[in-house]
N, C-alpha and C. Protein backbone atom coordinates (compact mmCIF):
# COMPACT_ATOMS: atom_id res chain seq x y z
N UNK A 1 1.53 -7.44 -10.25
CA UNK A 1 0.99 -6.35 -9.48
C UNK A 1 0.31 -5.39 -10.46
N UNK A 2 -0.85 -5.09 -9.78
CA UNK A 2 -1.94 -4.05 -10.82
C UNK A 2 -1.62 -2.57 -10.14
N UNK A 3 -0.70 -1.93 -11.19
CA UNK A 3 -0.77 -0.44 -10.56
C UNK A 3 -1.21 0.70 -10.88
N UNK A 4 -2.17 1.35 -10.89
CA UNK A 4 -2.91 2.81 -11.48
C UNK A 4 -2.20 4.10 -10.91
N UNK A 5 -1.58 4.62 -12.03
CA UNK A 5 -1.13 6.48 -12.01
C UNK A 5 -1.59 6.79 -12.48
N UNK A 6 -1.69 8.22 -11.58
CA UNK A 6 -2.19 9.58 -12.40
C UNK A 6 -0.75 10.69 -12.26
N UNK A 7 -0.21 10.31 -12.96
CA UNK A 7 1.02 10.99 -12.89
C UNK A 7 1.27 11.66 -13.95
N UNK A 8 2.16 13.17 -13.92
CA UNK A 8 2.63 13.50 -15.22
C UNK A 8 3.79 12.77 -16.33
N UNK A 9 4.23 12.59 -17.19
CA UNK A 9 4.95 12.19 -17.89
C UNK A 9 6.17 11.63 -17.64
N UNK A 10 6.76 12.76 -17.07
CA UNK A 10 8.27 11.96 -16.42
C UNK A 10 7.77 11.18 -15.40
N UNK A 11 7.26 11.42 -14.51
CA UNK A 11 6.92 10.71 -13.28
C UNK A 11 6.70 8.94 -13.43
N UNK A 12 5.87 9.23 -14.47
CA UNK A 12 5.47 7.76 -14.82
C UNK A 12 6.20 7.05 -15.85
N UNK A 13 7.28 7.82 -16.67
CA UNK A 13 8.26 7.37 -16.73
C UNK A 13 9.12 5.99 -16.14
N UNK A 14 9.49 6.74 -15.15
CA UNK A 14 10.41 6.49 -13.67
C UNK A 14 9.36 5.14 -12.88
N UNK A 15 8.39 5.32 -12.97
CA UNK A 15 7.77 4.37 -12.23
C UNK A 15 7.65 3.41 -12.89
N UNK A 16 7.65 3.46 -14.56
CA UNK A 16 7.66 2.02 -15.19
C UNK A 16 9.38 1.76 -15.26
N UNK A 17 10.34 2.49 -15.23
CA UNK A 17 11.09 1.67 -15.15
C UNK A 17 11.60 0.98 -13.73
N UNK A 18 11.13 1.38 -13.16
CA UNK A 18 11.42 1.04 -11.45
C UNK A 18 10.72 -0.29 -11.22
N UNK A 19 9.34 -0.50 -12.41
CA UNK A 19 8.68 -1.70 -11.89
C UNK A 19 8.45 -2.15 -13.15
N UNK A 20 9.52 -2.38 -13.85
CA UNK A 20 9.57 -2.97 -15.13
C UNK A 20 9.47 -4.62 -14.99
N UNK A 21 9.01 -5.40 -15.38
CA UNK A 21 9.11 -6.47 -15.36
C UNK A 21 7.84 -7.32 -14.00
N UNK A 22 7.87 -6.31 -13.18
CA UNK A 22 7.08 -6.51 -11.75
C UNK A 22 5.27 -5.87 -11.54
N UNK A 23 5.09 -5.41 -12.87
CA UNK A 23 3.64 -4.78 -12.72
C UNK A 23 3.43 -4.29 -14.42
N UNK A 24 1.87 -4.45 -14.08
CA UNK A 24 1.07 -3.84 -14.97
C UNK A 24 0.68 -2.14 -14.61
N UNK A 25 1.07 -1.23 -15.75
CA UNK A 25 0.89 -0.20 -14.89
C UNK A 25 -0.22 0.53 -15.64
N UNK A 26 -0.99 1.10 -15.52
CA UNK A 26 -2.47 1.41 -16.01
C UNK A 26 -2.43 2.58 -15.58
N UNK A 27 -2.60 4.21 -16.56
CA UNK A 27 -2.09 5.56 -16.49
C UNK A 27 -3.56 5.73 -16.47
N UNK A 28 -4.38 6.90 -15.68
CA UNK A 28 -5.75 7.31 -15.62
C UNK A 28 -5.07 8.92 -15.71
N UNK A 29 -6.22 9.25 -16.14
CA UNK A 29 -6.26 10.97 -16.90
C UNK A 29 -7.01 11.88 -15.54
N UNK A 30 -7.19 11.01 -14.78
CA UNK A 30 -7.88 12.46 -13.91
C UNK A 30 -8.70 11.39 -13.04
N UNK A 31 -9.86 12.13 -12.34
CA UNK A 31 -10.92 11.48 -11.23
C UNK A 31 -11.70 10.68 -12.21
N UNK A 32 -12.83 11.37 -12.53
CA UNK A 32 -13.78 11.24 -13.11
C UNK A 32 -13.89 10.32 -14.94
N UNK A 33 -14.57 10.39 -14.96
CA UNK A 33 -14.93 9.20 -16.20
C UNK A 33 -14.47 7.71 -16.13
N UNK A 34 -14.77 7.30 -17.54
CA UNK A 34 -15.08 5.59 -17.55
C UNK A 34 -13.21 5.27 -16.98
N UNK A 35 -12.71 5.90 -17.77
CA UNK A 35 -11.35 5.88 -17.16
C UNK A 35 -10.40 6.70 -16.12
N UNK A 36 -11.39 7.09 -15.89
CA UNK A 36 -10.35 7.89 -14.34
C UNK A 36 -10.12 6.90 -13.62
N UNK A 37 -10.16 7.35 -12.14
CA UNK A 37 -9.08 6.86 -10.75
C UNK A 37 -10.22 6.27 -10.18
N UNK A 38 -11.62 6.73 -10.31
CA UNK A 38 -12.62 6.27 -9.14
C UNK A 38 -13.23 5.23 -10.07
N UNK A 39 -13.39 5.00 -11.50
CA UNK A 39 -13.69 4.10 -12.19
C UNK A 39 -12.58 3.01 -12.20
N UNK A 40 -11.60 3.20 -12.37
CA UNK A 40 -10.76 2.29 -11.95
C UNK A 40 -10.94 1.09 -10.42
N UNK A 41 -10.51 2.31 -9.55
CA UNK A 41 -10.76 1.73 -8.71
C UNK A 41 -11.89 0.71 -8.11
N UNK A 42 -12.85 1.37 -9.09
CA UNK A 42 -14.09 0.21 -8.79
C UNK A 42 -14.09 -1.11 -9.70
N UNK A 43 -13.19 -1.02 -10.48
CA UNK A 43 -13.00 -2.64 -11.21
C UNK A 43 -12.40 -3.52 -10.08
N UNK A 44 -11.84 -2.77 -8.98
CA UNK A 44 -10.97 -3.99 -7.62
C UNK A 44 -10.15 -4.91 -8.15
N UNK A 45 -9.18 -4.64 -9.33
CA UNK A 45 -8.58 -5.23 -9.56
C UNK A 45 -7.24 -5.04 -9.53
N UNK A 46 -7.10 -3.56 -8.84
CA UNK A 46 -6.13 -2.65 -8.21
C UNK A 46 -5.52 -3.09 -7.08
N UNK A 47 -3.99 -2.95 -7.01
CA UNK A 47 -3.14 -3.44 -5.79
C UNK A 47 -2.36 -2.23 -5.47
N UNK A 48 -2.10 -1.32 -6.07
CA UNK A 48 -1.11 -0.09 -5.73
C UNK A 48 -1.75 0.81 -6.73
N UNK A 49 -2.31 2.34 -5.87
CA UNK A 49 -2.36 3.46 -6.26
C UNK A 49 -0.86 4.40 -6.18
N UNK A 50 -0.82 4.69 -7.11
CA UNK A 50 0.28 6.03 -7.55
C UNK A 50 0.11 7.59 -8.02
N UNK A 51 0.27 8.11 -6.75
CA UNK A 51 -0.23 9.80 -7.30
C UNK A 51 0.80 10.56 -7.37
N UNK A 52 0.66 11.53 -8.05
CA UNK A 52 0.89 13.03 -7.80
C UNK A 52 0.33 14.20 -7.50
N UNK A 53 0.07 14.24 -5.82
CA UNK A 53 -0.52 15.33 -5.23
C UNK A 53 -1.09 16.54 -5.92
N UNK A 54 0.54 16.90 -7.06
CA UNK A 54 0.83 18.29 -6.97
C UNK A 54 0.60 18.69 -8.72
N UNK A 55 0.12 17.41 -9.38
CA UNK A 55 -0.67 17.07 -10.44
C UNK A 55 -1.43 18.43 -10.66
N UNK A 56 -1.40 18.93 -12.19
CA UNK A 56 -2.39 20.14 -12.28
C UNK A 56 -3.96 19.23 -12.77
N UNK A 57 -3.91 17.87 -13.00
CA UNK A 57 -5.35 17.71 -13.30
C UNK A 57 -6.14 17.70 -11.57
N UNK A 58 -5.36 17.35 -10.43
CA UNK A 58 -6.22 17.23 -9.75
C UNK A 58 -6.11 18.84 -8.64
N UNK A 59 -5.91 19.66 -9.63
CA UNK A 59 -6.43 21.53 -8.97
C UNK A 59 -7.50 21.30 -7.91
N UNK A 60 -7.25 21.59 -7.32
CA UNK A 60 -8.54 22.00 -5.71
C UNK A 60 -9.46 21.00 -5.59
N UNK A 61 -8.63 19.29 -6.13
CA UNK A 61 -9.61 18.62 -5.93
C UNK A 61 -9.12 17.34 -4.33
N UNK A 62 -8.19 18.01 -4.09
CA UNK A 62 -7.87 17.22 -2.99
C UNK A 62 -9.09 16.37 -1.95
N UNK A 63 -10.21 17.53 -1.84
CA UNK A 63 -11.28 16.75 -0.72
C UNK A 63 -11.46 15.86 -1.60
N UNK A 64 -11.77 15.46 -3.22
CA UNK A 64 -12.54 14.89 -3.60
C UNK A 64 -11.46 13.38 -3.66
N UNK A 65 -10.25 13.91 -4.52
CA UNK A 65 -9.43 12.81 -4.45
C UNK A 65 -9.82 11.91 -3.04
N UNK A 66 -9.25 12.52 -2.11
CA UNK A 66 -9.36 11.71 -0.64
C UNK A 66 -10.81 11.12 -0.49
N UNK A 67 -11.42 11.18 -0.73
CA UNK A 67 -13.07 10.71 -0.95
C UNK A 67 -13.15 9.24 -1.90
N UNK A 68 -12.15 9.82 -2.89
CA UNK A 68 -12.37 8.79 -3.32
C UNK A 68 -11.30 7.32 -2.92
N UNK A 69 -10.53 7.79 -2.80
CA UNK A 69 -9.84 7.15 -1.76
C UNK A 69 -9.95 6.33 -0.68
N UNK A 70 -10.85 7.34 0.18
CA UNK A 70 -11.61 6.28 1.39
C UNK A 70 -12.39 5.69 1.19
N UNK A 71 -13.04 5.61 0.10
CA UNK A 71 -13.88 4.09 -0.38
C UNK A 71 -13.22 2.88 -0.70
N UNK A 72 -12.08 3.21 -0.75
CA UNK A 72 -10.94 1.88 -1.66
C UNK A 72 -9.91 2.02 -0.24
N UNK A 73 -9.63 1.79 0.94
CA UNK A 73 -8.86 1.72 1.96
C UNK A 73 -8.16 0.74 1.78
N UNK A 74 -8.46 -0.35 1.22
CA UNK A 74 -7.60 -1.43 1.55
C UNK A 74 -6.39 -1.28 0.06
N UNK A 75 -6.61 -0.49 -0.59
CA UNK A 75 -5.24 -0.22 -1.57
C UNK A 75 -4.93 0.61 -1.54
N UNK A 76 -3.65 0.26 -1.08
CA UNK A 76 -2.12 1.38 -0.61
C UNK A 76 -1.75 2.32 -1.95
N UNK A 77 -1.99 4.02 -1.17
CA UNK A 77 -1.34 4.61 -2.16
C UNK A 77 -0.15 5.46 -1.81
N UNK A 78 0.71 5.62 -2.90
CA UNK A 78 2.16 6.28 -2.93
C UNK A 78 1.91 7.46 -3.08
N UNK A 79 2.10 8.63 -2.75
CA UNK A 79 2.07 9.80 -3.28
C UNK A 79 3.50 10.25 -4.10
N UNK A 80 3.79 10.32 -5.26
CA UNK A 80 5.03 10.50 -5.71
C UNK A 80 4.73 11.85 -6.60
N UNK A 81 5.72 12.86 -5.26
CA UNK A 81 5.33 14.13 -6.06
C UNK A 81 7.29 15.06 -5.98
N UNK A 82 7.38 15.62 -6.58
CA UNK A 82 8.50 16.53 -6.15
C UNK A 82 8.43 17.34 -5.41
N UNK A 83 9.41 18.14 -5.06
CA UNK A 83 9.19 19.01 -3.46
C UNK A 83 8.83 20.59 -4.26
N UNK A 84 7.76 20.53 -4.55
CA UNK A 84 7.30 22.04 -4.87
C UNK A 84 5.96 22.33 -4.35
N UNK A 85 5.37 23.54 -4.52
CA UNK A 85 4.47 23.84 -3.50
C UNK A 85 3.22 23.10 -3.70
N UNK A 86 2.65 23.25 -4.75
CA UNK A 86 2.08 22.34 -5.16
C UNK A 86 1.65 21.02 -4.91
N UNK A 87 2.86 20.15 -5.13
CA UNK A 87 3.27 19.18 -4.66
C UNK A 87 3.00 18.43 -2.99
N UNK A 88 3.93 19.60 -2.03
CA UNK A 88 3.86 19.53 -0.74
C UNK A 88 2.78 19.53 0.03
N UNK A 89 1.98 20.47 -0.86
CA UNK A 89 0.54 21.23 -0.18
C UNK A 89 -0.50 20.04 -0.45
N UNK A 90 -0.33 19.32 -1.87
CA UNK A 90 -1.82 18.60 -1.95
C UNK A 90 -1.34 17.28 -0.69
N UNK A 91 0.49 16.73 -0.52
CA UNK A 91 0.60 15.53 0.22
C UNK A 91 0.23 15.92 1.61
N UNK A 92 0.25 16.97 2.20
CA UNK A 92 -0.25 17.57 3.19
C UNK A 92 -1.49 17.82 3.43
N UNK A 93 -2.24 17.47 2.29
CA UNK A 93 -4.11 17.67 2.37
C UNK A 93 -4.27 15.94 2.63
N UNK A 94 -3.66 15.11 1.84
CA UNK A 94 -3.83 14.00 1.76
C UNK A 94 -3.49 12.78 2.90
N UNK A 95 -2.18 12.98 3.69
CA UNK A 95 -1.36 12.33 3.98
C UNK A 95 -2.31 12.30 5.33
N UNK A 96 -3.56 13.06 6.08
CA UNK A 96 -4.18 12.30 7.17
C UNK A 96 -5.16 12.00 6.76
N UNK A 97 -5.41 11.43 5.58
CA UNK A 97 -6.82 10.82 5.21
C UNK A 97 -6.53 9.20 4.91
N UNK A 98 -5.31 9.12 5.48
CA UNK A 98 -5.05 7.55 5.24
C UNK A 98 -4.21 7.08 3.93
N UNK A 99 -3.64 8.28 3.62
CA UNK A 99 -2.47 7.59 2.45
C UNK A 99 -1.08 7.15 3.30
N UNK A 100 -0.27 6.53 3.03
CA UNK A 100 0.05 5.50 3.93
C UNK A 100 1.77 6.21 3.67
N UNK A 101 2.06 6.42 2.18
CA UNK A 101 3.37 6.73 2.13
C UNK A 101 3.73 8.00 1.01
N UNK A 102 4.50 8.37 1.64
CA UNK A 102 5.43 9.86 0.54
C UNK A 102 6.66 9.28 -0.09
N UNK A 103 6.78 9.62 -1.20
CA UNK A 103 8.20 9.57 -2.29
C UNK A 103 7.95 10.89 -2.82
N UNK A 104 9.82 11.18 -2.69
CA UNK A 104 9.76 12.31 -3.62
C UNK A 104 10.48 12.48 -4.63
N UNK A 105 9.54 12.69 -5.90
CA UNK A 105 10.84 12.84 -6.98
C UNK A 105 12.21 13.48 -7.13
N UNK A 106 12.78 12.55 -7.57
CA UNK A 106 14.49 12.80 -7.68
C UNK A 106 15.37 12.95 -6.53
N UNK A 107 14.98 12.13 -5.72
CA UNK A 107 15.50 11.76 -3.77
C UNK A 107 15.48 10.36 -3.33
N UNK A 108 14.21 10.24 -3.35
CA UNK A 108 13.97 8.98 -3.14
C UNK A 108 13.48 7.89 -4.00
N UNK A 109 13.75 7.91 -5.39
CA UNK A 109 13.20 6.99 -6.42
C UNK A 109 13.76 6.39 -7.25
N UNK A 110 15.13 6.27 -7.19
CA UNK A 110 15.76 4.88 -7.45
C UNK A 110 15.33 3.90 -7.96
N UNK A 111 15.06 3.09 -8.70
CA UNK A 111 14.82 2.18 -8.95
C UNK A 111 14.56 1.03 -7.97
N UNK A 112 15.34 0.57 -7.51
CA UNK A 112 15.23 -0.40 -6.39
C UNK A 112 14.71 -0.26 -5.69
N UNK A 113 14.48 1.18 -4.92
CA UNK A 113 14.42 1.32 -3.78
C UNK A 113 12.73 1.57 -3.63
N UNK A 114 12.29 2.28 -5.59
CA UNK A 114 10.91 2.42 -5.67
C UNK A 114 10.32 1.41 -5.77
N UNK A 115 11.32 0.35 -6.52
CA UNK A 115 10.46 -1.38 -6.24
C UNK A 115 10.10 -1.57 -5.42
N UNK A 116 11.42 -1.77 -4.55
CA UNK A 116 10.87 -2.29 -3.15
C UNK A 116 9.95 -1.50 -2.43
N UNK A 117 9.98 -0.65 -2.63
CA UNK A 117 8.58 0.57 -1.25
C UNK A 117 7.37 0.00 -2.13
N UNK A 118 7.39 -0.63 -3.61
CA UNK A 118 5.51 -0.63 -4.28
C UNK A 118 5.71 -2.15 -3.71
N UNK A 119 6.78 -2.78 -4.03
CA UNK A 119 6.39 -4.37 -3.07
C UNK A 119 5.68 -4.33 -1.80
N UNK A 120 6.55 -3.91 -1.03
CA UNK A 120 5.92 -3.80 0.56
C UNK A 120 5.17 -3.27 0.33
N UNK A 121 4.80 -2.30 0.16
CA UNK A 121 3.18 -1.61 0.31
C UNK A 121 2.09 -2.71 -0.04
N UNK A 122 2.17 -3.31 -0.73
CA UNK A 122 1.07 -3.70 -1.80
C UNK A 122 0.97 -5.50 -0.78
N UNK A 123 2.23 -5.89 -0.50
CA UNK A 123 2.58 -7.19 0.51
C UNK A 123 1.77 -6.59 1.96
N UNK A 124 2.02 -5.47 2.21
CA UNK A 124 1.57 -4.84 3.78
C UNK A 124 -0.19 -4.75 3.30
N UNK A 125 -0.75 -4.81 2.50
CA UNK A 125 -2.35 -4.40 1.92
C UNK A 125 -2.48 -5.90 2.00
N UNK A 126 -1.98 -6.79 1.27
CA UNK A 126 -2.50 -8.14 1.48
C UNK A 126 -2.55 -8.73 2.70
N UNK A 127 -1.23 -8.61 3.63
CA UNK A 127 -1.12 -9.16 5.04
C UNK A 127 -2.60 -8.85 6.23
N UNK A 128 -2.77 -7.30 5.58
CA UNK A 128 -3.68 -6.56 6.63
C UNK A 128 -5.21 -7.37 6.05
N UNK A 129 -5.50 -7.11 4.33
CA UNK A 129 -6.68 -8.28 4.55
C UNK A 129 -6.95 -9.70 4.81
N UNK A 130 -5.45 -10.05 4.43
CA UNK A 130 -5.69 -11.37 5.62
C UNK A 130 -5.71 -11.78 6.84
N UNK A 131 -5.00 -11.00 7.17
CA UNK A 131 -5.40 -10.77 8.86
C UNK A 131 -6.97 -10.55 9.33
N UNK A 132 -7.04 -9.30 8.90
CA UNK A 132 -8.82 -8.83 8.92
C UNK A 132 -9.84 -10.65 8.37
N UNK A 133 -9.30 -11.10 7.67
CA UNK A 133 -10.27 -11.96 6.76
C UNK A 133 -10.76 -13.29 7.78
N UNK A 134 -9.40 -13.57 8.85
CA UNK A 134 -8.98 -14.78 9.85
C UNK A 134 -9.23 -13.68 11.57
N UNK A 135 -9.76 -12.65 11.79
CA UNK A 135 -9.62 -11.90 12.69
C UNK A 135 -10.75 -12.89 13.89
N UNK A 136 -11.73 -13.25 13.32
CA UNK A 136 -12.31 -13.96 14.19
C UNK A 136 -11.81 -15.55 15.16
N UNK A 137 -11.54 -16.11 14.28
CA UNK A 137 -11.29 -17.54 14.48
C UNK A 137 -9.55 -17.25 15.39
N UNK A 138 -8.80 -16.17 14.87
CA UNK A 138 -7.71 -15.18 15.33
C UNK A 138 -8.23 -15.20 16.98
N UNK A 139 -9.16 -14.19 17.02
CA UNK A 139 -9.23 -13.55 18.20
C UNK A 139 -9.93 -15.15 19.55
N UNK A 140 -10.01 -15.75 18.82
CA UNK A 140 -10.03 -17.68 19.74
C UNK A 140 -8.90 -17.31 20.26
N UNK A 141 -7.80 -17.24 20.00
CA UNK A 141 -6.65 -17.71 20.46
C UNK A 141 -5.68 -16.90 21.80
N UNK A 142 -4.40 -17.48 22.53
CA UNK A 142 -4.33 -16.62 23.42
C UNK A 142 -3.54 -15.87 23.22
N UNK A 143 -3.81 -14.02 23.70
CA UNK A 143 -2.95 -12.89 23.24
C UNK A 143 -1.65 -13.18 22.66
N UNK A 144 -0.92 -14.06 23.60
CA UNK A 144 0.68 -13.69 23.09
C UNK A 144 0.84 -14.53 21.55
N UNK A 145 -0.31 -15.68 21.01
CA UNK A 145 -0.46 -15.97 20.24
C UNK A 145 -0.72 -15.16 18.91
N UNK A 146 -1.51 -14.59 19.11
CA UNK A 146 -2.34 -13.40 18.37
C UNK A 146 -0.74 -12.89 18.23
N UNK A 147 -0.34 -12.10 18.86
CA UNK A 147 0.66 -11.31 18.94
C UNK A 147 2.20 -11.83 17.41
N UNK A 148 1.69 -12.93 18.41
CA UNK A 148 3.06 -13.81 17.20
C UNK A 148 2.44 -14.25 15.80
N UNK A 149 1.35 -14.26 15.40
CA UNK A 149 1.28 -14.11 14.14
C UNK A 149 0.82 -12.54 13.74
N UNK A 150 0.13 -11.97 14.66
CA UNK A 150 0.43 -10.33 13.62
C UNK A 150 2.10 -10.02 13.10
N UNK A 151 2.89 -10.59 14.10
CA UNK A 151 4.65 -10.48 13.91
C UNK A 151 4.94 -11.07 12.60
N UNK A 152 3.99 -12.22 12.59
CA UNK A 152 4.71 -13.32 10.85
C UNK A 152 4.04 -12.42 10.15
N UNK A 153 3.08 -11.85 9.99
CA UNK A 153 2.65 -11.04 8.85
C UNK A 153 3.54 -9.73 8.75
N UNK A 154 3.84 -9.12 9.83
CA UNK A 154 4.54 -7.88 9.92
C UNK A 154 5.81 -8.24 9.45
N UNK A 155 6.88 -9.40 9.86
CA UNK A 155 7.79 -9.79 9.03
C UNK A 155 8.20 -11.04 9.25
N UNK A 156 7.65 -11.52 8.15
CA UNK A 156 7.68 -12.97 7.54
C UNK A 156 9.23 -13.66 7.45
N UNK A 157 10.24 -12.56 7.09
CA UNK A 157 11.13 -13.34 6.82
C UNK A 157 12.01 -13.49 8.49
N UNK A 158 11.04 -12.91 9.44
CA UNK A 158 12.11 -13.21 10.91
C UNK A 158 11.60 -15.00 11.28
N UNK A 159 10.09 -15.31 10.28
CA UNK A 159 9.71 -16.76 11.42
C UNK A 159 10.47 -17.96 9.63
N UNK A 160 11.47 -18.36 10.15
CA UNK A 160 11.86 -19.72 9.50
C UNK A 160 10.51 -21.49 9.76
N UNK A 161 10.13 -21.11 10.77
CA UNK A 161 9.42 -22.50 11.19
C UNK A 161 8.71 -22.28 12.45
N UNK A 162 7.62 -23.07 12.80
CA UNK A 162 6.34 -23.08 13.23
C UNK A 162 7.10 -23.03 15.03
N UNK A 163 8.73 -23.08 14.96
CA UNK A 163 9.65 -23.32 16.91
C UNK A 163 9.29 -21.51 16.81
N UNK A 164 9.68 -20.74 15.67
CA UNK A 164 10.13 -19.06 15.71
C UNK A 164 9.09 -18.86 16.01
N UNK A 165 7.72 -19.22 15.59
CA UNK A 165 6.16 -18.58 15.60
C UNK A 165 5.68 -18.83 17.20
N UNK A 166 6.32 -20.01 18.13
CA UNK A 166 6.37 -20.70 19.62
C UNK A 166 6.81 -19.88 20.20
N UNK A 167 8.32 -19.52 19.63
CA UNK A 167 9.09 -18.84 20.96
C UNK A 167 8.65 -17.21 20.87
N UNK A 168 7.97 -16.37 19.98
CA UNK A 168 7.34 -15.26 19.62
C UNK A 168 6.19 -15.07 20.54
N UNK A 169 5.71 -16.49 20.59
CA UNK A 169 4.72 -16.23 21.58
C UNK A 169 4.85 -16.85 22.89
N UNK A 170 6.41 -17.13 23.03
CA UNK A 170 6.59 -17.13 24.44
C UNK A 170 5.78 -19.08 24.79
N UNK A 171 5.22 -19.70 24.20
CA UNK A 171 4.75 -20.99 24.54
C UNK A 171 5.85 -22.12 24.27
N UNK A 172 5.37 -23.10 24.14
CA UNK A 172 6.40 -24.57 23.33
C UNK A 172 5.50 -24.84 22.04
N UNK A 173 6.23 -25.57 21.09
CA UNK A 173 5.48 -25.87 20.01
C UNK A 173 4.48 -26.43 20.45
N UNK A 174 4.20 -27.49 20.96
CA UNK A 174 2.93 -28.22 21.16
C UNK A 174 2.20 -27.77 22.14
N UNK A 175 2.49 -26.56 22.87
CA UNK A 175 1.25 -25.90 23.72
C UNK A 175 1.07 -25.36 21.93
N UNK A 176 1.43 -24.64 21.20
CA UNK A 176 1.37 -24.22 19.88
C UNK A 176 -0.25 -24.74 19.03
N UNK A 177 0.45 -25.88 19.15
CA UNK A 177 0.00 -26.99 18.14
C UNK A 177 -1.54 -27.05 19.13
N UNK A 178 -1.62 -27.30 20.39
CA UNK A 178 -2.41 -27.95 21.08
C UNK A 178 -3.99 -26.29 21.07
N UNK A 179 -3.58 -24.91 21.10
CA UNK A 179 -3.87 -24.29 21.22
C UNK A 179 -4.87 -23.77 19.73
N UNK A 180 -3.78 -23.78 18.39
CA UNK A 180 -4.38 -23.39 17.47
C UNK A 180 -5.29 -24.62 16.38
C-alpha cells in the first residue's frame, strides 16, 4: 500500500508504526511543489491519503487542500488530527467535500485498529473502481443481481461461494449461471 502524509512528527510517527510492515509511507511538506500533496498525487500511484487538518503548513488553505482533493476522488483520505481547534475546524471544512473518514489522535489510533481503518479504506477505493470499471456490462443484469454483487464487494468475507452470491440475490445458482 502507497501512503502519502502530511503530518506533523508525532503523528507520522504513529502511522508508521501502525502500518509497519503493510505500506510504503511517503511524508509531503505541504500542497505545492515537485513534492507536495498535489504533485504527488498526480504520479497515481497513491492508495491512501493521510492528513492533518489542523497542520500549521496547511493555514487557511483548506478551500485549496479540498480542491485538490477533488481531482484525486477515487483515493481515500484519513484525516488524522487531535481534538483541538485547529484540528476540528479544518476536519469540519473538509469532511463535506468528500473525505470519507476522521481519526483522532490519541483515541482512536491504536495500532490495529489504525491498520485496519487504512486497509478498508484503501480495499473500499479499489472495490468502488471496480465496480465503476464493470458498471456497464453490471447494469445487463437483473436488479436483485446487481444488488448481490455490490454486497460481495461491500463484504466479501459474508459470500463463501457462487450458492451465497444466488441466495443474496434471491435466484438458484443456475438461474445465476444462466443470467450472468
Amino acid at each position: 500500500m502507497n501512503v502519502v502524509a502530511l503530518l506533523p512528527a508525532p503523528a507520522l510517527s504513529r502511522l508508521r508504526v501502525a502500518l509497519a510492515g503493510d505500506a510504503v509511507i511517503a511524508e509531503v511538506r505541504g500542497l505545492d511543489g515537485d513534492d507536495g500533496l498535489e504533485a504527488r498525487l498526480g504520479r497515481r500511484d497513491v492508495d491512501l491519503v493521510v492528513i492533518d487538518p489542523g497542520d500549521r503548513r496547511l493555514d487557511r488553505r483548506a478551500h485549496t487542500l479540498g480542491v485538490v482533493l477533488a481531482r484525486h476522488l477515487a483515493v481515500p483520505v484519513l484525516l488524522y488530527t487531535p481534538l483541538t481547534l485547529a484540528g476540528v475546524s479544518g476536519a469540519a471544512q473538509l469532511l463535506p467535500m468528500g473525505t470519507r473518514r476522521l481519526c483522532i489522535v490519541g483515541a482512536e489510533d491504536q495500532p490495529g485498529a489504525m491498520r485496519a481503518l487504512a486497509i478498508r479504506m484503501t480495499m473500499d477505493a479499489l472495490a468502488a473502481r471496480l465496480l465503476a470499471a464493470i458498471a456497464r456490462p453490471l447494469a445487463q443484469l437483473p436488479p436483485s443481481v446487481i444488488r448481490a454483487v455490490q454486497a460481495l464487494f461491500a463484504s466479501p468475507r459474508r459470500f463463501r461461494s457462487v450458492e451465497d452470491i444466488a441466495s443474496a440475490a434471491a435466484v438458484t445458482r443456475r438461474h445465476l449461471a444462466r443470467v450472468t
